[in-house]
PDB file of N, CA and C in Angstrom:
ATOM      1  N   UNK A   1       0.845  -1.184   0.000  1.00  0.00           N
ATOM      2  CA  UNK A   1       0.000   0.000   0.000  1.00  0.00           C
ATOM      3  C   UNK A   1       0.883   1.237   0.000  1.00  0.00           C
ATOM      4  N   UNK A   2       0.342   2.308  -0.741  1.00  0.00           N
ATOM      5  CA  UNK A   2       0.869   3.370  -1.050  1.00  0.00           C
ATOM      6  C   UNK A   2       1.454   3.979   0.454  1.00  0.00           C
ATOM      7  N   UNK A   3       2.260   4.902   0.582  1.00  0.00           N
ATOM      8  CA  UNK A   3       2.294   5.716   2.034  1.00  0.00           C
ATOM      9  C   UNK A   3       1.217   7.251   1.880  1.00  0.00           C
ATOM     10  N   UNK A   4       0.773   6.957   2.655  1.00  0.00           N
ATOM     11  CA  UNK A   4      -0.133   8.365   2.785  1.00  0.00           C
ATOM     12  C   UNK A   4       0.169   9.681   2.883  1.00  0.00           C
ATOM     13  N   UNK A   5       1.698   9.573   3.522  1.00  0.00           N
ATOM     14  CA  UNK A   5       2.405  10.802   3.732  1.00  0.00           C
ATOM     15  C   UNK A   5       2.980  11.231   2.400  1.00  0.00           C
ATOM     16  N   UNK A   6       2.937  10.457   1.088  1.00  0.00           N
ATOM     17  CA  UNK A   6       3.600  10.838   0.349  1.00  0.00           C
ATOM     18  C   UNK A   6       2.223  11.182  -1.107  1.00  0.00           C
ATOM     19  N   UNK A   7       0.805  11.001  -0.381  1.00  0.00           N
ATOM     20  CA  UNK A   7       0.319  11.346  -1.659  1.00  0.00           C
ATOM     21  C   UNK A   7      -0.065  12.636  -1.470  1.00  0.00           C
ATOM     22  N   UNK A   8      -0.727  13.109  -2.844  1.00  0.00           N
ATOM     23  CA  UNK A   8      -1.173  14.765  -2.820  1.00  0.00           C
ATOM     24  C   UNK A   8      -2.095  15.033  -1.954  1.00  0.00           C
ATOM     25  N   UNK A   9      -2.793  14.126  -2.338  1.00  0.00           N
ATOM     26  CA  UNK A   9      -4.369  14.065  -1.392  1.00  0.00           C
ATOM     27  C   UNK A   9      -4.083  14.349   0.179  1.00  0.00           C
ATOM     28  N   UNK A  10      -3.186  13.871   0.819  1.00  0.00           N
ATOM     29  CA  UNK A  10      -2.551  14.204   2.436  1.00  0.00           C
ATOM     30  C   UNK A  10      -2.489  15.440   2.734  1.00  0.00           C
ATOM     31  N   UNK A  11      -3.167  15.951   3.642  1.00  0.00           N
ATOM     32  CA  UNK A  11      -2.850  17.424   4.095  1.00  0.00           C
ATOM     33  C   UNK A  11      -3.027  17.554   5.460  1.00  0.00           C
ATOM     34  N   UNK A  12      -2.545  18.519   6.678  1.00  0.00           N
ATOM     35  CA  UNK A  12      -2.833  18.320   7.744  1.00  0.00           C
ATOM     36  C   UNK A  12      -3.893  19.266   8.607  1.00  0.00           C
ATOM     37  N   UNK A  13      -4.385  19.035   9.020  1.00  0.00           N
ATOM     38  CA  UNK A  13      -5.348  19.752   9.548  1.00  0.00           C
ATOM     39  C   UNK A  13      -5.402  20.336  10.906  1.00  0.00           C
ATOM     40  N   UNK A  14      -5.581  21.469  10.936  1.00  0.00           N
ATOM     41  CA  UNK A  14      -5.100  22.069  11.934  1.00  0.00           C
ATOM     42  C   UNK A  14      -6.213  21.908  13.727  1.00  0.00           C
ATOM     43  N   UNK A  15      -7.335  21.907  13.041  1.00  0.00           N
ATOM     44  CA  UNK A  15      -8.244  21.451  14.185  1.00  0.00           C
ATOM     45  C   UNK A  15      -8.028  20.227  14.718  1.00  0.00           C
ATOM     46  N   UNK A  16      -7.830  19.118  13.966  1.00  0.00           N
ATOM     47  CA  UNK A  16      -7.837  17.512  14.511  1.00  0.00           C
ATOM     48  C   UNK A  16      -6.761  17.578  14.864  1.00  0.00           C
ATOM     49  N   UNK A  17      -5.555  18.295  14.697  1.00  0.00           N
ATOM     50  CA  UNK A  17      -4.214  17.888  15.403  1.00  0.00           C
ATOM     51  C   UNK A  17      -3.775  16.587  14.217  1.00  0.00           C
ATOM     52  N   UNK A  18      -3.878  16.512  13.016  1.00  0.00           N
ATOM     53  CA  UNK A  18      -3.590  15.314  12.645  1.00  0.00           C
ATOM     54  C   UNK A  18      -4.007  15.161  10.772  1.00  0.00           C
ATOM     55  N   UNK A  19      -2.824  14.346  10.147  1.00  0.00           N
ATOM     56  CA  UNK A  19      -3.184  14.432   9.131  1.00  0.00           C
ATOM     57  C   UNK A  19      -4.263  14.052   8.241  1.00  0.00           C
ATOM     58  N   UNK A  20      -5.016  14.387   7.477  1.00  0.00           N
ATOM     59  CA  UNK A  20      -6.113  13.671   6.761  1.00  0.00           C
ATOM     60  C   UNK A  20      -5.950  13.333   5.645  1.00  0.00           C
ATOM     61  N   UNK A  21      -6.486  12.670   4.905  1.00  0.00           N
ATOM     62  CA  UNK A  21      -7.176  12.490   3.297  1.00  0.00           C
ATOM     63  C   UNK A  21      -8.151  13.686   3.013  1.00  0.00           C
ATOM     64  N   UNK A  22      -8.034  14.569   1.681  1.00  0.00           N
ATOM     65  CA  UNK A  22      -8.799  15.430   1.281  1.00  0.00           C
ATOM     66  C   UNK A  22      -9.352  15.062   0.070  1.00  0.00           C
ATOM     67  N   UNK A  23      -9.413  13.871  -0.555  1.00  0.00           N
ATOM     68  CA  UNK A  23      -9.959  13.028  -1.384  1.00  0.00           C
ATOM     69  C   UNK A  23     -11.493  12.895  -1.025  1.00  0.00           C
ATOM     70  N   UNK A  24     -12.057  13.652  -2.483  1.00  0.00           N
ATOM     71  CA  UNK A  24     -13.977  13.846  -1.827  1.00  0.00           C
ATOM     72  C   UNK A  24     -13.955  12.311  -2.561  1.00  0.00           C
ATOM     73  N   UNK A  25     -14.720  11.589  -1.518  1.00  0.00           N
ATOM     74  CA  UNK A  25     -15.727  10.170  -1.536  1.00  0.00           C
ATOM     75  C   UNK A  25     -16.959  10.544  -1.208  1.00  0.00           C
ATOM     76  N   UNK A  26     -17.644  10.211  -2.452  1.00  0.00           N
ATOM     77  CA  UNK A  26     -19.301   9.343  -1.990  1.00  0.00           C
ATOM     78  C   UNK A  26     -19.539   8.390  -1.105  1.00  0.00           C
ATOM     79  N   UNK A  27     -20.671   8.508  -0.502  1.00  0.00           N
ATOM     80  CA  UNK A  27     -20.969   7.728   0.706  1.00  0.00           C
ATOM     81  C   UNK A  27     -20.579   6.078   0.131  1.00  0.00           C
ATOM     82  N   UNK A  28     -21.137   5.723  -1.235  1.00  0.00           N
ATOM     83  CA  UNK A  28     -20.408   4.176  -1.230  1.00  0.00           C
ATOM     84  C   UNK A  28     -19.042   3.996  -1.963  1.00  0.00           C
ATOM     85  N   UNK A  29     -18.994   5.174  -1.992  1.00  0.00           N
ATOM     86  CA  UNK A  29     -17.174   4.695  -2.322  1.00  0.00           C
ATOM     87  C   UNK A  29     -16.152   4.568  -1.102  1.00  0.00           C
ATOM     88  N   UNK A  30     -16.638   5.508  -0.310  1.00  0.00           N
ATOM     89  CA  UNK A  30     -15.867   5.850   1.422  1.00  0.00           C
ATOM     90  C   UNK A  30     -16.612   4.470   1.951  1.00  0.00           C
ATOM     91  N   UNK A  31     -17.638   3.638   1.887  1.00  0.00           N
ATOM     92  CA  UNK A  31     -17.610   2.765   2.058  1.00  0.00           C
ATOM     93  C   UNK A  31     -17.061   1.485   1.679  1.00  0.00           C
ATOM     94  N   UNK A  32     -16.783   1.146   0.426  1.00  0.00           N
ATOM     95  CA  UNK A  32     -15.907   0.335  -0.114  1.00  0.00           C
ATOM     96  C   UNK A  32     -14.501   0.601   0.257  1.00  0.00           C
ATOM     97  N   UNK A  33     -14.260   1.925   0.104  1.00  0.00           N
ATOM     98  CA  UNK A  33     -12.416   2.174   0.758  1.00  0.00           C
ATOM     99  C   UNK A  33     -12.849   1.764   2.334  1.00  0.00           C
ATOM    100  N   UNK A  34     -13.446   1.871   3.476  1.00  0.00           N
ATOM    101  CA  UNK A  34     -13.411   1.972   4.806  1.00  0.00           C
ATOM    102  C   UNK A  34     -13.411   0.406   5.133  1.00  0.00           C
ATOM    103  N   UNK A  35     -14.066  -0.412   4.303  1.00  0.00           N
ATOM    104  CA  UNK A  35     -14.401  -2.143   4.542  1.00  0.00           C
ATOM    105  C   UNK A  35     -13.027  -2.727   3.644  1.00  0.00           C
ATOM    106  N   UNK A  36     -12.392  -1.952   3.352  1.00  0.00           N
ATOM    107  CA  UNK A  36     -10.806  -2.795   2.845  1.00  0.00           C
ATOM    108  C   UNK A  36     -11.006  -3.821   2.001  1.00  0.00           C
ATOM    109  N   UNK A  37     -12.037  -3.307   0.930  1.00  0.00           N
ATOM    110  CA  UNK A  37     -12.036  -3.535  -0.401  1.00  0.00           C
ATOM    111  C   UNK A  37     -10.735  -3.513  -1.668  1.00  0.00           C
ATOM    112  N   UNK A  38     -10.031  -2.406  -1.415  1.00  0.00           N
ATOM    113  CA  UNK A  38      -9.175  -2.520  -2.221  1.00  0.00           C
ATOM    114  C   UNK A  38      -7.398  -3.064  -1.691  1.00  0.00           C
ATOM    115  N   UNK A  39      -6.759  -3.100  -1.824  1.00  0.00           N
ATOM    116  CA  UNK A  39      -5.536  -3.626  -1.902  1.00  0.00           C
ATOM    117  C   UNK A  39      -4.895  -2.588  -1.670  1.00  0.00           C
ATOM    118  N   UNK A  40      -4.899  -1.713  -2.627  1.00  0.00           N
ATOM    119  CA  UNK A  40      -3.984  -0.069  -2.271  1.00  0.00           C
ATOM    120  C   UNK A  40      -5.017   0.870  -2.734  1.00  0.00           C
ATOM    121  N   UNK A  41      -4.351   1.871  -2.316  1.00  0.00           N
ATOM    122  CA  UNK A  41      -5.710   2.872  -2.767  1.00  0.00           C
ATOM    123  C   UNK A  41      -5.736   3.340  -3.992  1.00  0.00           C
ATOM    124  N   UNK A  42      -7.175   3.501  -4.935  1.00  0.00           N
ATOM    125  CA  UNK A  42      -6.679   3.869  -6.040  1.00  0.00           C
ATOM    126  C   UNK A  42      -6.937   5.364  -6.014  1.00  0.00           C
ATOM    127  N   UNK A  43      -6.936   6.396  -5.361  1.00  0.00           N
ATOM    128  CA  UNK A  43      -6.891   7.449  -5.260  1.00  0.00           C
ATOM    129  C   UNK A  43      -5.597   8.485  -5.318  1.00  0.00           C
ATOM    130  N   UNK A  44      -4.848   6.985  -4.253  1.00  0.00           N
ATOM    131  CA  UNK A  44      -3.406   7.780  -4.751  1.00  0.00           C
ATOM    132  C   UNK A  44      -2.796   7.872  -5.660  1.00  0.00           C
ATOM    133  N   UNK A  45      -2.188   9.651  -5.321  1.00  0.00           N
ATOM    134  CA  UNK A  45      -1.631  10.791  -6.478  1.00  0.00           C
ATOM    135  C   UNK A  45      -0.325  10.813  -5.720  1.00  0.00           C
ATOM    136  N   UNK A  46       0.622  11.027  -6.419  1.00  0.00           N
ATOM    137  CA  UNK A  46       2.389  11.134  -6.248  1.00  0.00           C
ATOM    138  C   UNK A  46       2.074  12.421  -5.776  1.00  0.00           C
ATOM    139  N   UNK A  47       2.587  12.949  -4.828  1.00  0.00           N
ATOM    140  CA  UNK A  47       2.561  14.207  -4.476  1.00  0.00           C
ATOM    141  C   UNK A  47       4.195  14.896  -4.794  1.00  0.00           C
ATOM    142  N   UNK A  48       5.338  13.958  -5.543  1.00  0.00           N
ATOM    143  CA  UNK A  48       6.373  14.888  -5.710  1.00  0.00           C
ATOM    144  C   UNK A  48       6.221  15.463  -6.658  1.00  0.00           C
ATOM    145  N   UNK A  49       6.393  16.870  -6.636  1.00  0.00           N
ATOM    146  CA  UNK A  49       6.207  17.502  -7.778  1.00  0.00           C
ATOM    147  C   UNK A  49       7.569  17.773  -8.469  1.00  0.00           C
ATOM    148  N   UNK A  50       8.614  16.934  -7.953  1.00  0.00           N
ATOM    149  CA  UNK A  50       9.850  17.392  -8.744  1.00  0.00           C
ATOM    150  C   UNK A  50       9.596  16.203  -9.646  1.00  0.00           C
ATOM    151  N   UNK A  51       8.920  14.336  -9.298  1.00  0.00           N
ATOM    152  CA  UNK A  51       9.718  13.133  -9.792  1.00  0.00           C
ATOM    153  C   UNK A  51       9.974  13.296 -11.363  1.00  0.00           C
ATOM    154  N   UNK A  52       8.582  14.226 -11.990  1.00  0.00           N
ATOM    155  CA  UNK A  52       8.924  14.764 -13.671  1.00  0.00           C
ATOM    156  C   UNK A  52      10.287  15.322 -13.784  1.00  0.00           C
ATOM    157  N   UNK A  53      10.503  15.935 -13.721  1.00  0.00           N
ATOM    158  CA  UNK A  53      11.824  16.871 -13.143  1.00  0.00           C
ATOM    159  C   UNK A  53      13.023  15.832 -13.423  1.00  0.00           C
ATOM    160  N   UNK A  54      13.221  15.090 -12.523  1.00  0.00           N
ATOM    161  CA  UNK A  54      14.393  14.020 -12.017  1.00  0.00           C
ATOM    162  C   UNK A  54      14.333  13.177 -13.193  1.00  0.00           C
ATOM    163  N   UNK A  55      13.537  12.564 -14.083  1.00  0.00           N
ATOM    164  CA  UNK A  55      13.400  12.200 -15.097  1.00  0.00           C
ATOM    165  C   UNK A  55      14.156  12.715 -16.521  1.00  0.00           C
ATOM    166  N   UNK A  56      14.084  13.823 -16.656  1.00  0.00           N
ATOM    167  CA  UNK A  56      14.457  14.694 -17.868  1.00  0.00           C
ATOM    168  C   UNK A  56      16.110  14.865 -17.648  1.00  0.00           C
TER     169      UNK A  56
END
């Protein structure tokens, strides 16, 4: 499974004290991700914005 700290979608939130997912889910998609339906998530996005970069 992907690391969470490293996708785009990760951001931290200042009220909860703690990082979240900002990935909008529908009620049965946040249900299929919450019952560990999938394997890895398919939501995750590479959040480096250099790895294009390092490539060239």
């Amino acid at each position: 499974m992907e690391d969470c700290s490293t996708c785009a979608y990760c951001s931290y939130d200042e009220d909860i004290d703690a990082y979240v997912c900002d990935m909008y889910l529908d009620e049965d998609e946040y249900a299929r991700f919450m019952g560990g339906h999938y394997k890895k998530c398919p939501y995750y996005r590479d959040g480096d914005e250099y790895k294009i970069a390092r490539k060239q």
